[in-house]
N, C-alpha and C. Protein backbone atom coordinates (compact mmCIF):
# COMPACT_ATOMS: atom_id res chain seq x y z
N UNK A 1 19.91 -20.86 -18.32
CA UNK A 1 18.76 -19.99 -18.35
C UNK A 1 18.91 -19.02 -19.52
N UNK A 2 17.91 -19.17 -20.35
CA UNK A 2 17.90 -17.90 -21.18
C UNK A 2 17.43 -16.74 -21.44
N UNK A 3 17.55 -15.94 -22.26
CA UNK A 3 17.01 -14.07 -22.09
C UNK A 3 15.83 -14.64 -21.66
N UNK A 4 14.92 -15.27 -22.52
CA UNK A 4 13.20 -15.15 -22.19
C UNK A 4 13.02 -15.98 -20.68
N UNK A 5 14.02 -16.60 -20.30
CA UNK A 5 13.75 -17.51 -18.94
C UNK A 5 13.27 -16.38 -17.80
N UNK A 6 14.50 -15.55 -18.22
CA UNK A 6 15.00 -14.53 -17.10
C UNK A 6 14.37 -13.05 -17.25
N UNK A 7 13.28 -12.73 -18.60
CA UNK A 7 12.35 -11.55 -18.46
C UNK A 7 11.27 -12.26 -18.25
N UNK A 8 10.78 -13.55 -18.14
CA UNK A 8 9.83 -13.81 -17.34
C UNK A 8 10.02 -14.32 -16.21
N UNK A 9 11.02 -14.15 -15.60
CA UNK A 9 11.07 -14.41 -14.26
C UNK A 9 11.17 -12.97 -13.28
N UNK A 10 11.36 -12.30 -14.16
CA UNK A 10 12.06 -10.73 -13.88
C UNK A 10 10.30 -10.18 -13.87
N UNK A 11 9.52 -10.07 -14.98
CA UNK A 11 8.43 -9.80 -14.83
C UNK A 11 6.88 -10.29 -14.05
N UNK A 12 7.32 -11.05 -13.51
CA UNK A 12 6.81 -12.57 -12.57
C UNK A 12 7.17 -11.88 -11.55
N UNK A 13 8.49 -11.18 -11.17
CA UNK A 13 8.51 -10.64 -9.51
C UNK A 13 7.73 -9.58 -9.53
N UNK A 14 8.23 -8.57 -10.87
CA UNK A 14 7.31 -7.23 -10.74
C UNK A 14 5.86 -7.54 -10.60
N UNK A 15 5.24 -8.14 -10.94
CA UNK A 15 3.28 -8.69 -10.94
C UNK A 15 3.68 -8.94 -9.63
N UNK A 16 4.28 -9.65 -9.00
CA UNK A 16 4.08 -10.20 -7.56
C UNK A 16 3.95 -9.28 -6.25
N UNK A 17 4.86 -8.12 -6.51
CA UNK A 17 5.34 -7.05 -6.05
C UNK A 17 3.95 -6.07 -6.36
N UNK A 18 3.66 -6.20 -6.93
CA UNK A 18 3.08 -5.08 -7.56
C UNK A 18 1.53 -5.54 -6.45
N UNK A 19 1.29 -7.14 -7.08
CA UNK A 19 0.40 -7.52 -6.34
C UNK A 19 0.13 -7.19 -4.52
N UNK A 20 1.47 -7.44 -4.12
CA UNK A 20 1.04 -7.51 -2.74
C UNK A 20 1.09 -6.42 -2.19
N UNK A 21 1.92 -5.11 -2.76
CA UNK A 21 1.94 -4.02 -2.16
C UNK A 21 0.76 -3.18 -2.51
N UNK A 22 -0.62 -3.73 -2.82
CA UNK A 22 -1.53 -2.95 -3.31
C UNK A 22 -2.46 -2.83 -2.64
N UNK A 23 -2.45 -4.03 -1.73
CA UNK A 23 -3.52 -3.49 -0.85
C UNK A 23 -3.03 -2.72 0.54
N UNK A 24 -1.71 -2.48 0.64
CA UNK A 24 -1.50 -1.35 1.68
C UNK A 24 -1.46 -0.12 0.87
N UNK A 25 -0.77 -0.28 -0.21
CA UNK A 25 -1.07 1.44 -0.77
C UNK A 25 -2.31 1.60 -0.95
N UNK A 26 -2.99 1.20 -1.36
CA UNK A 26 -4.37 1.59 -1.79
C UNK A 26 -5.39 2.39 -0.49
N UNK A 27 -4.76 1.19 0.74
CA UNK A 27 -5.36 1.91 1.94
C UNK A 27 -4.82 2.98 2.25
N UNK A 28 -3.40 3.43 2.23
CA UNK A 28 -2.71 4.53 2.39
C UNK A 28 -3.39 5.85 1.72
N UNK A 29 -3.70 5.58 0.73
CA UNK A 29 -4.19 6.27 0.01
C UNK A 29 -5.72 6.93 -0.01
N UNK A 30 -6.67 5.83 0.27
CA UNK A 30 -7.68 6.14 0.62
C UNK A 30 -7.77 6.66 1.89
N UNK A 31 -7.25 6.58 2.80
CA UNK A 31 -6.96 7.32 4.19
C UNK A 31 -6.09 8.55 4.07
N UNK A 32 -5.19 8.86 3.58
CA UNK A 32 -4.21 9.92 3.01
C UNK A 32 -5.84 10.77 2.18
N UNK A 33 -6.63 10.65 1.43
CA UNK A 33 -7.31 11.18 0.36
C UNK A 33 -8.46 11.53 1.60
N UNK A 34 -8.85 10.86 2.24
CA UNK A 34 -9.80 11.14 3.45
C UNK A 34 -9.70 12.43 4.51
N UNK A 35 -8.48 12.11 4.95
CA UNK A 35 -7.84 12.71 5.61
C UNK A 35 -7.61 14.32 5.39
N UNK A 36 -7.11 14.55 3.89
CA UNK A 36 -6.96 15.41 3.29
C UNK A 36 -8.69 16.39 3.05
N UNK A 37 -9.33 15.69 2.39
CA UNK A 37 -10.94 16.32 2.64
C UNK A 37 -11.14 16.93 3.76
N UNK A 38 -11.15 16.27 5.01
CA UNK A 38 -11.60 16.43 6.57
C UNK A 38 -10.66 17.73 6.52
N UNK A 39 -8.90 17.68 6.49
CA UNK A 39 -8.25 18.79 6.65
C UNK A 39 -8.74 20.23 5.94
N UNK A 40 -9.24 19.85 4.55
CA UNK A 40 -9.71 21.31 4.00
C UNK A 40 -10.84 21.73 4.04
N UNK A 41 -11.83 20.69 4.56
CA UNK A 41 -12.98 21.14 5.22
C UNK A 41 -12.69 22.10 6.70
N UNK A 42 -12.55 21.36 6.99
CA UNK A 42 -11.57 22.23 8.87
C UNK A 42 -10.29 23.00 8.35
N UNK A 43 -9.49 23.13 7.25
CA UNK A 43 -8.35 24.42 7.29
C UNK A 43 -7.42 23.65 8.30
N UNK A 44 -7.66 22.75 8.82
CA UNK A 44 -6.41 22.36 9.66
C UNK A 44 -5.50 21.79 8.75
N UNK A 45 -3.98 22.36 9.19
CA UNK A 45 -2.81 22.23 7.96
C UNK A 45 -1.64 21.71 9.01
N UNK A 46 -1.57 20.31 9.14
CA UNK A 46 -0.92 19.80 10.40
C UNK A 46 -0.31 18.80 9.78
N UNK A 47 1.35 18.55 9.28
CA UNK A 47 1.20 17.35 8.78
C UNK A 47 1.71 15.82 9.29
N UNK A 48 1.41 16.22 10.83
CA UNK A 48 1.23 14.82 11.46
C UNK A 48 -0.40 14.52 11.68
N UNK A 49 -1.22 15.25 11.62
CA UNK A 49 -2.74 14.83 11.50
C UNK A 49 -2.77 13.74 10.38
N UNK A 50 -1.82 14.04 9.11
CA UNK A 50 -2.56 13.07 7.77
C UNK A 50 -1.22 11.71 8.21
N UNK A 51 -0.32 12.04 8.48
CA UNK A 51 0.68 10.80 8.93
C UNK A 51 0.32 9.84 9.89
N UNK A 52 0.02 10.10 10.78
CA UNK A 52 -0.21 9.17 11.80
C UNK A 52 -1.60 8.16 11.56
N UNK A 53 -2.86 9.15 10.93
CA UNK A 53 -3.84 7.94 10.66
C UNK A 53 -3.39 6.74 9.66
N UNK A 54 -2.71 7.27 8.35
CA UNK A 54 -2.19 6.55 7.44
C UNK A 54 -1.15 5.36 7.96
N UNK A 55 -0.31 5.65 8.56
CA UNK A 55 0.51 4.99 9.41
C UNK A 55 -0.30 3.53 9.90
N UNK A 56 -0.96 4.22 11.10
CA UNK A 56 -1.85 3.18 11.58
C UNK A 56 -2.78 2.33 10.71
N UNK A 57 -3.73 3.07 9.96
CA UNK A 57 -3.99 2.30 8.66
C UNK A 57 -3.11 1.18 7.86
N UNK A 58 -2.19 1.71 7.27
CA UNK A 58 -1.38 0.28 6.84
C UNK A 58 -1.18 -0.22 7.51
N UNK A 59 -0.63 -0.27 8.75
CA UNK A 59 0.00 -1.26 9.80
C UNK A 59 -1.11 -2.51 10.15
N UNK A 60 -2.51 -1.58 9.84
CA UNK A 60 -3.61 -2.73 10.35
C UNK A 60 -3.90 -3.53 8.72
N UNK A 61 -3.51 -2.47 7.20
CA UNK A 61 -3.95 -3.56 6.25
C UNK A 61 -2.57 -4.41 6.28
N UNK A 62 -1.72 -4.32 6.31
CA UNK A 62 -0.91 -5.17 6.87
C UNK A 62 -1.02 -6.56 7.66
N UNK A 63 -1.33 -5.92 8.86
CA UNK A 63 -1.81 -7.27 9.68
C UNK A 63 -2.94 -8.17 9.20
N UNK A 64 -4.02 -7.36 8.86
CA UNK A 64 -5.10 -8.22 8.73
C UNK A 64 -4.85 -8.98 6.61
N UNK A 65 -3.90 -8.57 5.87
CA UNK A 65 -3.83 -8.92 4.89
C UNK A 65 -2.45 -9.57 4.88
N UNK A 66 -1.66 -9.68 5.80
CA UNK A 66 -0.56 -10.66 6.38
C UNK A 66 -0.58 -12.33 5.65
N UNK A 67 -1.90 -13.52 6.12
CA UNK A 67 -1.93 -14.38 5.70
C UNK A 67 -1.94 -14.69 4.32
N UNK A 68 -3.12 -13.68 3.62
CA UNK A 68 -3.18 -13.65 2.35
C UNK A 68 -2.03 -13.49 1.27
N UNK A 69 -0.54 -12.37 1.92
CA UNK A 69 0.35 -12.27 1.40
C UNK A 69 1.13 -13.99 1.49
N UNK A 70 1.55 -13.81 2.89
CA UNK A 70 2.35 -15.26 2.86
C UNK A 70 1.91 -16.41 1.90
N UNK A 71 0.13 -16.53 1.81
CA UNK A 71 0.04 -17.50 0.59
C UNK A 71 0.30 -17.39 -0.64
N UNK A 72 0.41 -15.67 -1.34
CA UNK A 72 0.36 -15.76 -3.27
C UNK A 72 2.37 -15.63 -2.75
N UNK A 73 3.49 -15.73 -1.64
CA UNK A 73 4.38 -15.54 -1.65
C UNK A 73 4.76 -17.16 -2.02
C-alpha cells in the first residue's frame, strides 16, 4: 500500500464519518437551538430542560436513520 493508497483511504473514513454522524448532530442541534429560544423566551435556565429533549431527539434520529446508516456502512 502506498502514501496515496492510505490518504485516500484515511480520507474515505473521514467523508464516511462525517457522513453518518450528520444527521444526528444536525438534529441535536436543531433541538438544542429550539430549545434554547423557548428557554429565553420563558427565562427558564435549567440545564436538564435543553438535555433531555436533545437526548431523546437523537436517540429517535438514530433509530429511525439506523437502516440508512447500515447501508452507506
Amino acid at each position: 500500500m502506498g502514501a496515496h493508497d492510505a490518504i485516500d483511504l484515511v480520507r474515505s473514513a473521514i467523508v464516511m464519518s462525517l457522513v453518518l454522524g450528520a444527521p444526528v448532530l444536525l438534529v441535536g442541534m436543531l433541538v438544542g437551538l429550539l430549545i434554547g429560544l423557548i428557554q429565553a423566551l420563558t427565562q427558564i435556565q435549567d440545564q436538564t430542560v435543553s438535555t433531555v429533549p436533545k437526548l431523546v431527539a437523537m436517540t429517535l434520529a438514530i433509530m429511525i436513520a439506523l437502516p440508512w446508516m447500515t447501508d452507506q456502512l
